[in-house]
Protein backbone atom coordinates (compact mmCIF):
# COMPACT_ATOMS: atom_id res chain seq x y z
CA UNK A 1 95.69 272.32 71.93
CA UNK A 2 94.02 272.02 68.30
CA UNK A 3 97.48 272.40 66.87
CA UNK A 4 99.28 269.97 68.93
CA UNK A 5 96.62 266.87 68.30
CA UNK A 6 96.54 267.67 64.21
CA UNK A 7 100.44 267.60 64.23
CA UNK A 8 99.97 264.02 66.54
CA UNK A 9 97.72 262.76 64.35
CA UNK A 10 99.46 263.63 61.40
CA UNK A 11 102.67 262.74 62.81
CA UNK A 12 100.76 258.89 63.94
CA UNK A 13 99.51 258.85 60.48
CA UNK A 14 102.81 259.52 58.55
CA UNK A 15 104.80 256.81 60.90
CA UNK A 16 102.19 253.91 60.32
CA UNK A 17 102.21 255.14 55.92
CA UNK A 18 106.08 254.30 56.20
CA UNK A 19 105.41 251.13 58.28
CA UNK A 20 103.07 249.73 55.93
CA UNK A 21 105.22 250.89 53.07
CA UNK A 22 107.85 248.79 54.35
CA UNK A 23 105.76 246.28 55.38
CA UNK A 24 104.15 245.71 51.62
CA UNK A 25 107.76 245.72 49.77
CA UNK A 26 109.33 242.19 49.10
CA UNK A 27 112.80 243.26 48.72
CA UNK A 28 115.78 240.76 49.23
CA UNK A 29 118.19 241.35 52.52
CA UNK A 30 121.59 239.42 53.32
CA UNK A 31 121.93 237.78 56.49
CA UNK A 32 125.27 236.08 57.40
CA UNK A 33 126.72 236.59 53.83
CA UNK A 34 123.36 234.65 51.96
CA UNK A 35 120.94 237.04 49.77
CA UNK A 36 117.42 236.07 51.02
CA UNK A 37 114.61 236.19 49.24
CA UNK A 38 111.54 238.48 49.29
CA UNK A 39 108.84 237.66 51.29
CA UNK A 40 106.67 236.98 48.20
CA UNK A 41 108.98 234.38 46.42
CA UNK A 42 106.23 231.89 46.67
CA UNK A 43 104.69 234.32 44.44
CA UNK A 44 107.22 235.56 41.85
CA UNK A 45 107.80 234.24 38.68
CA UNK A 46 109.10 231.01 38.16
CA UNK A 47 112.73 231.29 35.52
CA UNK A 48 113.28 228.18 33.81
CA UNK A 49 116.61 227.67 31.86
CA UNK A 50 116.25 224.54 29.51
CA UNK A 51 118.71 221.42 29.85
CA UNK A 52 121.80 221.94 27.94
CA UNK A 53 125.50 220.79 27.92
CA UNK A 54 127.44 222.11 30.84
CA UNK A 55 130.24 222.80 28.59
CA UNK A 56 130.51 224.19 25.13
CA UNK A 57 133.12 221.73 24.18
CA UNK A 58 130.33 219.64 22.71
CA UNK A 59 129.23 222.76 20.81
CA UNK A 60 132.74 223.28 19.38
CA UNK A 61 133.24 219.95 18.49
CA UNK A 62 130.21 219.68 16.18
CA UNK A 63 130.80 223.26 14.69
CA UNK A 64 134.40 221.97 13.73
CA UNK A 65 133.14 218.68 12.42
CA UNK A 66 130.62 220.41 10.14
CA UNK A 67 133.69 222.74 8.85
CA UNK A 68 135.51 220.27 8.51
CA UNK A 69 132.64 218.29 6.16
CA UNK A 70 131.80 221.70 4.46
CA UNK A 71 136.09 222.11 3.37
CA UNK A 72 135.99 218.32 2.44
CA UNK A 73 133.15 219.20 0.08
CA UNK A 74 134.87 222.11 -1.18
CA UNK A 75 138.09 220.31 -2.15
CA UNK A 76 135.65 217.62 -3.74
CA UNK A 77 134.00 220.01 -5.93
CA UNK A 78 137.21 221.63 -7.00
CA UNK A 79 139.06 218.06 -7.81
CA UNK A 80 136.07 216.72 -9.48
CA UNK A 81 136.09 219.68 -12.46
């Protein structure tokens, strides 16, 4: 009888360990296709990603104008000796 209520208890106490254990993780879970988020997200950290073109094209564009300057230059130098 000793036996059989140490292995309940122990067997109670294992089953509510892994219930709390999954109870206390936040992790993410897809419903219908959407990823969820934790159940702490009001918690986590916020990411912030500063304002920038959507597109590189205005990137490229000034890189090749300042190539373009930096040639000019060049062929200025060399015409000017």
């Amino acid at each position: 009888m000793k036996f059989h209520a140490h292995v309940s208890r122990s067997l109670c106490a294992s089953l509510l360990g892994v219930i709390a254990v999954a109870g206390l993780t936040g992790c993410q879970t897809q419903m219908g296709g959407q990823t969820l988020p934790s159940a702490f997200y009001l918690r986590d950290d916020v990411q912030y990603f500063p304002h920038g073109p959507e597109e590189l094209l205005p990137n490229q564009e000034r890189a090749l104008a300042e190539y373009r300057a930096e040639q000019k230059a060049v062929r200025e130098r060399i015409d000017a000796r």
